[in-house]
C-alpha atoms as a PDB file:
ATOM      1  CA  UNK A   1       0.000   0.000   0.000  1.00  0.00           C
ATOM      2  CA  UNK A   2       1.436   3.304  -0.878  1.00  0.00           C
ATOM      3  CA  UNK A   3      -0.081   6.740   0.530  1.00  0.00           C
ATOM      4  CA  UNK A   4       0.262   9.644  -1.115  1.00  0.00           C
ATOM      5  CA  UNK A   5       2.446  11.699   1.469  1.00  0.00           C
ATOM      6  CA  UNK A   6       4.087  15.498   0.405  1.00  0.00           C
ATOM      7  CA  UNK A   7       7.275  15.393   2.104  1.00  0.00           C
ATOM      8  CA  UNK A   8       7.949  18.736   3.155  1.00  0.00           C
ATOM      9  CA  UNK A   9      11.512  20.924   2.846  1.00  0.00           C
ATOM     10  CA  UNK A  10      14.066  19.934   5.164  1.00  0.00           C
ATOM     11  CA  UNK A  11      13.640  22.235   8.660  1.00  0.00           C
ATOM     12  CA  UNK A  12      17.695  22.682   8.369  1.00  0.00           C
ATOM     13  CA  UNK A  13      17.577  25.437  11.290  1.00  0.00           C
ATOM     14  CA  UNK A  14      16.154  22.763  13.074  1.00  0.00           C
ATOM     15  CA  UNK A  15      18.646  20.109  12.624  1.00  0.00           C
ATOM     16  CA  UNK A  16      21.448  22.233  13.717  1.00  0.00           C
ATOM     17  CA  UNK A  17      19.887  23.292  16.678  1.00  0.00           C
ATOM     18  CA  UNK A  18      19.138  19.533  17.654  1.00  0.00           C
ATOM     19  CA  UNK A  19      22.714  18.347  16.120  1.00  0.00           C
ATOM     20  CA  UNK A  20      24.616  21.180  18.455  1.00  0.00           C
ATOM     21  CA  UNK A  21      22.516  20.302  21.743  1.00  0.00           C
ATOM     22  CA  UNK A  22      23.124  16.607  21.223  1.00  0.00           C
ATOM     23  CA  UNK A  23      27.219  17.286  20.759  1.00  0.00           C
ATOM     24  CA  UNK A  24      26.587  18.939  24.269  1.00  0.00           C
ATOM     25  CA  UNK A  25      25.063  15.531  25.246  1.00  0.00           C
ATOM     26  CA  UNK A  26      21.577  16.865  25.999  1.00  0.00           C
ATOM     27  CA  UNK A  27      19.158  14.126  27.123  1.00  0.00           C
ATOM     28  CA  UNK A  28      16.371  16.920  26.978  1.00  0.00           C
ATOM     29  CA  UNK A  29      17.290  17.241  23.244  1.00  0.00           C
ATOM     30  CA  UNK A  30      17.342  13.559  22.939  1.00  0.00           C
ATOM     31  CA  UNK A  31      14.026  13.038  24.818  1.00  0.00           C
ATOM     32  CA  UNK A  32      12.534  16.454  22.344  1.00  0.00           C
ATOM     33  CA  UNK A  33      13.488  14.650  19.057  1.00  0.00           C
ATOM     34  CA  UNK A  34      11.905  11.042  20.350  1.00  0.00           C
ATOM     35  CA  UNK A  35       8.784  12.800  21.708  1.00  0.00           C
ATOM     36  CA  UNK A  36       8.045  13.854  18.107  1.00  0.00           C
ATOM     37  CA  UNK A  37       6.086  16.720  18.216  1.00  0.00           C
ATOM     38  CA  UNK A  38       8.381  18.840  16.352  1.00  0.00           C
ATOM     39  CA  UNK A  39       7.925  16.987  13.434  1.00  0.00           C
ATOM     40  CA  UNK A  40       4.116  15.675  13.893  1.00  0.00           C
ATOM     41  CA  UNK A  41       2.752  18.825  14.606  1.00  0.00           C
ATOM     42  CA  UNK A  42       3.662  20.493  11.266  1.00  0.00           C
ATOM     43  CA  UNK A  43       3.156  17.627   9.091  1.00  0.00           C
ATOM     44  CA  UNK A  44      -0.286  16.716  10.660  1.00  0.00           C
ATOM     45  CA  UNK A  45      -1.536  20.342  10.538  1.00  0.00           C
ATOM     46  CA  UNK A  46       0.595  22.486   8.074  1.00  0.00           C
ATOM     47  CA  UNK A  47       1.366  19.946   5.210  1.00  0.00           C
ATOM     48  CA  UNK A  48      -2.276  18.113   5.298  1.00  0.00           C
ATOM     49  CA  UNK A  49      -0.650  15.025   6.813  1.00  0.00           C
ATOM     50  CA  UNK A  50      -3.632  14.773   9.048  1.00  0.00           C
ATOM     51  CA  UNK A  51      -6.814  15.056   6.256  1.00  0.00           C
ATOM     52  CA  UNK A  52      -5.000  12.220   4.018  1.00  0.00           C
ATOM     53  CA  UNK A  53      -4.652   9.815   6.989  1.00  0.00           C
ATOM     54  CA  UNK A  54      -7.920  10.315   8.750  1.00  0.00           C
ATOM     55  CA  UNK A  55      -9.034   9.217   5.461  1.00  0.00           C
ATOM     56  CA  UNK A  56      -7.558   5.631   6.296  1.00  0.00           C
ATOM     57  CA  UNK A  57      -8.667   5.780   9.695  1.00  0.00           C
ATOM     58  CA  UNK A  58      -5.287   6.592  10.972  1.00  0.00           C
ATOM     59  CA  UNK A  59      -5.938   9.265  14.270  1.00  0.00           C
ATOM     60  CA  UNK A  60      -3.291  11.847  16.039  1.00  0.00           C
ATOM     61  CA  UNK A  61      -2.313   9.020  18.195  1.00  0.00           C
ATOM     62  CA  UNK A  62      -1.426   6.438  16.048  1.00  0.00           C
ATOM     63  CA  UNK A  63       0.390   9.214  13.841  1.00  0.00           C
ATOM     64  CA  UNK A  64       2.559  10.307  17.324  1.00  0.00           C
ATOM     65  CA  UNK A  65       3.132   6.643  17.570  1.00  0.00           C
ATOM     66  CA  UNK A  66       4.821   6.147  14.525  1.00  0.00           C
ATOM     67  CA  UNK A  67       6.898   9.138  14.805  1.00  0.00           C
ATOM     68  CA  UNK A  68       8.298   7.907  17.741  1.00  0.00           C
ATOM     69  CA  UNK A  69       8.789   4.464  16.309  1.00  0.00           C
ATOM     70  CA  UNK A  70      10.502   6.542  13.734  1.00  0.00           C
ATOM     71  CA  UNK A  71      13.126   8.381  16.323  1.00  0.00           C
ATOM     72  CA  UNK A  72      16.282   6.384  15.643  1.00  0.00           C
ATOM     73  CA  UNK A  73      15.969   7.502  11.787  1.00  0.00           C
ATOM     74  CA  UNK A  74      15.525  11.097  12.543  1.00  0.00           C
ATOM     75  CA  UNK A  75      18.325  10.892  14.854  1.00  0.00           C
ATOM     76  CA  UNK A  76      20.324   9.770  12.170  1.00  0.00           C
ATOM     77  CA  UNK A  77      19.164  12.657  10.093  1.00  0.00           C
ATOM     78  CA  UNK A  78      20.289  14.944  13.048  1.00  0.00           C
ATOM     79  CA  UNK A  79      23.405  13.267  12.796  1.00  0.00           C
ATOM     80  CA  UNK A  80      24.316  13.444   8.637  1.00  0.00           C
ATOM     81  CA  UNK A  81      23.755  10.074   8.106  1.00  0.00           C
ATOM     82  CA  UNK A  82      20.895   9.684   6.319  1.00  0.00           C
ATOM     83  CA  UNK A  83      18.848  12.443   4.403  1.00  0.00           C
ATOM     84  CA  UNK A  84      15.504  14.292   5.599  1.00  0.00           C
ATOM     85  CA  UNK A  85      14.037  12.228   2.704  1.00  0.00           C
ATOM     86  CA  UNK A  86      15.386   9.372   4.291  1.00  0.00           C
ATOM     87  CA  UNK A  87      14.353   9.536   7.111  1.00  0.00           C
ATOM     88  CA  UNK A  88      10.728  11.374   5.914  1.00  0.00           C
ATOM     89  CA  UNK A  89      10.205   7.857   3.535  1.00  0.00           C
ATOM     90  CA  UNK A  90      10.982   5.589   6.808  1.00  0.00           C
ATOM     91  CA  UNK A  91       8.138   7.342   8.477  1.00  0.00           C
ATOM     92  CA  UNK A  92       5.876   6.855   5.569  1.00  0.00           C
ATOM     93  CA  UNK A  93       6.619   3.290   5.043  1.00  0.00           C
ATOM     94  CA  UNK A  94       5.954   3.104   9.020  1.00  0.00           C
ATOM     95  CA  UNK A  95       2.239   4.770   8.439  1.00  0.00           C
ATOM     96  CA  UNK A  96       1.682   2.308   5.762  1.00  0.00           C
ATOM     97  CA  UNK A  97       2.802  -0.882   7.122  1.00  0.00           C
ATOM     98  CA  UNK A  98       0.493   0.238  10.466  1.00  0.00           C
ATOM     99  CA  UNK A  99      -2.314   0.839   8.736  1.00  0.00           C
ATOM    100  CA  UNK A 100      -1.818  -2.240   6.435  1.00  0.00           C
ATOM    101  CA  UNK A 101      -1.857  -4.595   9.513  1.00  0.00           C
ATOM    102  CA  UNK A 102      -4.736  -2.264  11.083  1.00  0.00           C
ATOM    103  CA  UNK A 103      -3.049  -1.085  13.613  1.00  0.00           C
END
């Protein structure tokens, strides 16, 4: 199953602010990126992340879920070692396998 998901433009202020706090060896940082919010929130609202998957039954909280099932890719995107497309696709293909088992 493939959904139909805009990725949006890299937030590059935001990965150097995460990348700089986590070379200080901030667990808040860590904790902030795993959380998920400051990705869900603007994909859900601002890039219409939240009418397509409501469409497939998929609510907020199983969206939040599957950010933070997504956390070790965007840490690796923090980190320059894989691509905000990367690690955009590895949350899609999270979404889809979730709602292709129903959950």
């Amino acid at each position: 199953m493939k959904i139909n998901l805009p990725i949006p433009p890299e937030p590059i202020s935001v990965r150097k602010r995460f990348k700089e706090e986590l070379e200080k060896g901030s667990r808040l940082m860590q904790a902030n990126i795993k959380q998920g919010t400051w990705i869900a929130s603007p994909l859900w609202s601002q890039y219409g992340w939240g009418d397509i998957l409501k469409s497939y039954s998929f609510s907020w909280q199983k969206f939040m879920e599957a950010v933070r099932d997504n956390y070790y890719s965007f840490i690796q995107w923090v980190n320059g070692e894989k691509s905000w497309n990367e690690a955009i696709r590895d949350l899609i293909a999270i979404i889809e396998r979730k709602i292709k088992r129903g959950d």
